[in-house]
N, C-alpha and C. Protein backbone atom coordinates (compact mmCIF):
# COMPACT_ATOMS: atom_id res chain seq x y z
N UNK A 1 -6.10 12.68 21.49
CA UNK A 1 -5.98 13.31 20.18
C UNK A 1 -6.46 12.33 19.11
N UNK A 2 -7.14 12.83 18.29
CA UNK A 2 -7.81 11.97 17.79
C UNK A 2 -6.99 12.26 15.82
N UNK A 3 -6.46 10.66 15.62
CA UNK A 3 -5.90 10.85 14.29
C UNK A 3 -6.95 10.47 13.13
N UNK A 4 -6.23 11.27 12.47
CA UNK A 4 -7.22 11.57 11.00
C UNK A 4 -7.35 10.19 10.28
N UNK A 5 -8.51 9.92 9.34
CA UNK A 5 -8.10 9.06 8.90
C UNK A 5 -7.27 9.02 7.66
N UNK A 6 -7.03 10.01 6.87
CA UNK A 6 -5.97 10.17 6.03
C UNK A 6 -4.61 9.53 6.40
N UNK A 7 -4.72 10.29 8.09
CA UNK A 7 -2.80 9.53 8.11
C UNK A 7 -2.77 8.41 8.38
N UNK A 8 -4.36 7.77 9.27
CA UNK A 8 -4.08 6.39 9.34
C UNK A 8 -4.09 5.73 7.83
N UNK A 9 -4.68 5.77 7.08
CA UNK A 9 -4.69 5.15 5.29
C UNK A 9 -3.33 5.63 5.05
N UNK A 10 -2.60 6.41 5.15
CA UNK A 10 -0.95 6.97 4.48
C UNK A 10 -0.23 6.36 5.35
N UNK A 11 -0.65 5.89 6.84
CA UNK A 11 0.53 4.68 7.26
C UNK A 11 0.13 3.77 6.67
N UNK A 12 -1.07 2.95 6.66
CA UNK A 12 -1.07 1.65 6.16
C UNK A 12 -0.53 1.73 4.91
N UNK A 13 -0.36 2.46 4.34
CA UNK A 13 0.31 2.04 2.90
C UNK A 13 1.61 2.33 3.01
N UNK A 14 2.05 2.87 3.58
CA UNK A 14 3.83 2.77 4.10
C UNK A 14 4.22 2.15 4.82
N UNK A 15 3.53 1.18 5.50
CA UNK A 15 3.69 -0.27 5.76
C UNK A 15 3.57 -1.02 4.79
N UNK A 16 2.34 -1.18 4.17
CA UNK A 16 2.12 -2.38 3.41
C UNK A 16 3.05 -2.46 2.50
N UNK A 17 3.78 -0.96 1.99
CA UNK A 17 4.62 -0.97 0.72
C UNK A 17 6.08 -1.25 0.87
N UNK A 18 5.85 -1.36 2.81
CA UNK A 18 7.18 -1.91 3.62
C UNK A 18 7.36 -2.99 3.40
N UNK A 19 6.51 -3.84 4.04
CA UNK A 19 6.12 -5.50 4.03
C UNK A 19 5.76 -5.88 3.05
N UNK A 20 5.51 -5.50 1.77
CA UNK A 20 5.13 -6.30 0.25
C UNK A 20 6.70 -5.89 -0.33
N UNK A 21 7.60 -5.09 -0.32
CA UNK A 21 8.53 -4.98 -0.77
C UNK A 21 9.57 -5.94 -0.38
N UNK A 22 9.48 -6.38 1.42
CA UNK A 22 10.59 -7.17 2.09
C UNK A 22 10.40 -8.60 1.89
N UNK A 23 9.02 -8.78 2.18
CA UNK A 23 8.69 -9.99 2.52
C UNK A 23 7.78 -10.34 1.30
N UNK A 24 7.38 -9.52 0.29
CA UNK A 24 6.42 -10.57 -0.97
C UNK A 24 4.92 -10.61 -0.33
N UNK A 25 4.50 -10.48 -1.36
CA UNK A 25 2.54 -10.68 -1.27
C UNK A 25 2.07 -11.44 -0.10
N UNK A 26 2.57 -13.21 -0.38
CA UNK A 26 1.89 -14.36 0.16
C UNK A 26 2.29 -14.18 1.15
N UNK A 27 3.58 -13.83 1.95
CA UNK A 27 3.69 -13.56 3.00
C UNK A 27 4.09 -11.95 4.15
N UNK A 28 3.24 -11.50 3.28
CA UNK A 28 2.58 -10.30 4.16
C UNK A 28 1.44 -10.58 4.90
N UNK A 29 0.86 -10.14 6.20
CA UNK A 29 -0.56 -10.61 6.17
C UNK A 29 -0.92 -8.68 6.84
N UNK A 30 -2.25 -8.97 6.57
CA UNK A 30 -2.93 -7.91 7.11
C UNK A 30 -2.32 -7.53 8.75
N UNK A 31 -2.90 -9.02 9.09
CA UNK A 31 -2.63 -8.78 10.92
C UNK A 31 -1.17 -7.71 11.21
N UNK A 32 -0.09 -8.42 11.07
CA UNK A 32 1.22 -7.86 10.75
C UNK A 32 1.02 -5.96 10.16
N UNK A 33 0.73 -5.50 9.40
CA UNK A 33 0.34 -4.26 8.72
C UNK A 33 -0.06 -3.80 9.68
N UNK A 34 -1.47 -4.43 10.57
CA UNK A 34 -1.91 -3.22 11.78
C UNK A 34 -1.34 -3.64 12.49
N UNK A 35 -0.49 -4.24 13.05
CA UNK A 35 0.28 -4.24 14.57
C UNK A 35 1.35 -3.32 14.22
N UNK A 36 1.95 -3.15 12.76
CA UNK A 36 3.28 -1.99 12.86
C UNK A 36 2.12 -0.80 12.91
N UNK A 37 1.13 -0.71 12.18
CA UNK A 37 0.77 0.65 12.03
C UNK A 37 -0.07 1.12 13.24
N UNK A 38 0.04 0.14 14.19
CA UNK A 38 -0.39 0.33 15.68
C UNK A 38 -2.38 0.40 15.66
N UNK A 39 -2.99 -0.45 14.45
CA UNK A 39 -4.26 -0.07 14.55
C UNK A 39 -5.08 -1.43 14.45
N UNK A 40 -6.24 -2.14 15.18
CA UNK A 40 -6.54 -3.55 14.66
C UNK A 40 -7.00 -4.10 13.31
N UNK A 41 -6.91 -4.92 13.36
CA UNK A 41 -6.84 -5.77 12.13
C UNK A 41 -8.25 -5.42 10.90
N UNK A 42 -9.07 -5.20 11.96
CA UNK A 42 -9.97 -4.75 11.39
C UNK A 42 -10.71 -3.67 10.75
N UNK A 43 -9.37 -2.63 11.37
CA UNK A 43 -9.74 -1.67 11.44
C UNK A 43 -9.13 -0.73 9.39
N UNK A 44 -8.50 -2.05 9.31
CA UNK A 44 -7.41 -2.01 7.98
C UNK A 44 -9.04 -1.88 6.77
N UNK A 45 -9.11 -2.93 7.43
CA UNK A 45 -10.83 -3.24 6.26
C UNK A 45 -11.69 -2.07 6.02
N UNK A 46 -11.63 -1.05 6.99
CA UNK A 46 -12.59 -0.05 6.97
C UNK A 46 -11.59 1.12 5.61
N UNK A 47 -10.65 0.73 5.26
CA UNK A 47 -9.40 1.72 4.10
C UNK A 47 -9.58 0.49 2.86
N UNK A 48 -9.56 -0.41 3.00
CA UNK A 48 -9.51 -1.76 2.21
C UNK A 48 -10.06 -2.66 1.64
N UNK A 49 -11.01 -2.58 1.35
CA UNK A 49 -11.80 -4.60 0.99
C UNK A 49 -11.25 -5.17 1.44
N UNK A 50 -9.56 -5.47 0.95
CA UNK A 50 -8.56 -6.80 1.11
C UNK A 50 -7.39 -6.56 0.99
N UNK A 51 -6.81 -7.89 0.88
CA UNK A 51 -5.14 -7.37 0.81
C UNK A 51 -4.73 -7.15 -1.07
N UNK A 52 -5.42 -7.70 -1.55
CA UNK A 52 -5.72 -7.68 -3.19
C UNK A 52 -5.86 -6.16 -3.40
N UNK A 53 -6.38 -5.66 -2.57
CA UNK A 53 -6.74 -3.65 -2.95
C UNK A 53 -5.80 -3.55 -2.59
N UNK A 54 -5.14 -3.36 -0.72
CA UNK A 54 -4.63 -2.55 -0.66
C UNK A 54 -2.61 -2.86 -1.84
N UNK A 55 -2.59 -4.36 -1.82
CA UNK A 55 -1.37 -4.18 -3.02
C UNK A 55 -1.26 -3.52 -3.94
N UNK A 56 -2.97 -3.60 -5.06
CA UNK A 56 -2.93 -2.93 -5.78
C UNK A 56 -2.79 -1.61 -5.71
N UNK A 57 -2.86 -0.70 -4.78
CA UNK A 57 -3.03 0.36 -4.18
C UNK A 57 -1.66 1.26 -3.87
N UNK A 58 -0.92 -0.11 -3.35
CA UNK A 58 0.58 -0.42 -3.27
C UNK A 58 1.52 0.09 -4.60
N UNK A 59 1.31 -0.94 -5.42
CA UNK A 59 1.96 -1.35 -6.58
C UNK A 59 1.39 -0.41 -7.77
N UNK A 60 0.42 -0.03 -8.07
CA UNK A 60 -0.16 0.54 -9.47
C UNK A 60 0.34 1.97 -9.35
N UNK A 61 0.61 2.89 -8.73
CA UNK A 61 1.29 4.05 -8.74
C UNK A 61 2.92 4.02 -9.09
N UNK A 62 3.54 2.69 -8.59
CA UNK A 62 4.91 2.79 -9.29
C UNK A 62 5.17 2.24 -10.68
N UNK A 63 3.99 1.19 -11.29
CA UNK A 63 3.98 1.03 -12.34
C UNK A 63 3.70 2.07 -13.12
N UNK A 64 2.63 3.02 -12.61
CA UNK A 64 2.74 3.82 -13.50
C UNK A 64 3.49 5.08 -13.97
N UNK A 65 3.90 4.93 -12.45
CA UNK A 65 5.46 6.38 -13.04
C UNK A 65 6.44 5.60 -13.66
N UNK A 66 6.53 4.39 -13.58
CA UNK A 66 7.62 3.54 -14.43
C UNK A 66 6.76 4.13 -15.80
N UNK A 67 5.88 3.61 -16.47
CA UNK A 67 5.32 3.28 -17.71
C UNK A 67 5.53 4.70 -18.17
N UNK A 68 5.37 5.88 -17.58
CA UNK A 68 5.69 7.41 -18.03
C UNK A 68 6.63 7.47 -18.34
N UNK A 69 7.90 7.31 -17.44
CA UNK A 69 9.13 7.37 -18.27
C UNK A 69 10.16 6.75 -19.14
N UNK A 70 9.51 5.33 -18.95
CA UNK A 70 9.16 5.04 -20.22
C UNK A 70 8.91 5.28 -21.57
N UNK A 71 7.83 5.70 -21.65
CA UNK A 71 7.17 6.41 -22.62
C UNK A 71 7.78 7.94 -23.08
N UNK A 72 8.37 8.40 -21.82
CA UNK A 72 9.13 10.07 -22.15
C UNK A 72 10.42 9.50 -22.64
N UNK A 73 10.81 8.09 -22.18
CA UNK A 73 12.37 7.99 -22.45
C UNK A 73 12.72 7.50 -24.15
N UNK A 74 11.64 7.08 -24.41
CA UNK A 74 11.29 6.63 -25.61
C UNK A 74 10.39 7.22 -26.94
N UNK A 75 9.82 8.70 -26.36
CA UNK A 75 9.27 9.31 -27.21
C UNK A 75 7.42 9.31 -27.14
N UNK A 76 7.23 8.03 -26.62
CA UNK A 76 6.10 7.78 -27.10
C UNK A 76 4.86 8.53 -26.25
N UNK A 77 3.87 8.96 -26.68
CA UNK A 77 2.61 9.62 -25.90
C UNK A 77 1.71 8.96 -26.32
């Protein structure tokens, strides 16, 4: 059966957002990410440039529902 690559990119980021949450940036590594998400190391690169994307990738969606309500909690648009 052959998996999509959507769900493989929607695990790696529910890993990575596993392992950058537990363990911090510097010590997350890629390798680690595809051995939970059961795919090689390399295979991360083909969703990724780097580990610099996929954090950002990580991280910029909760900043920005933070910064919304925020902004709703405070009035501002």
């Amino acid at each position: 059966m052959q998996v999509l690559k959507e769900d493989i990119r929607g695990r790696i980021l529910a890993v990575a957002e596993q392992q950058f949450g537990q363990k911090g940036y510097s010590k997350t590594s890629m390798r680690e990410i595809a051995g939970a998400v059961g795919v090689g190391v390399g295979n991360i690169y083909n969703y990724f440039r780097s580990k610099d994307e996929l954090f950002h990738e990580v991280v910029y969606p909760v900043l920005y529902a933070m910064e919304a309500m925020l902004q709703e909690h405070h009035g501002i648009r």
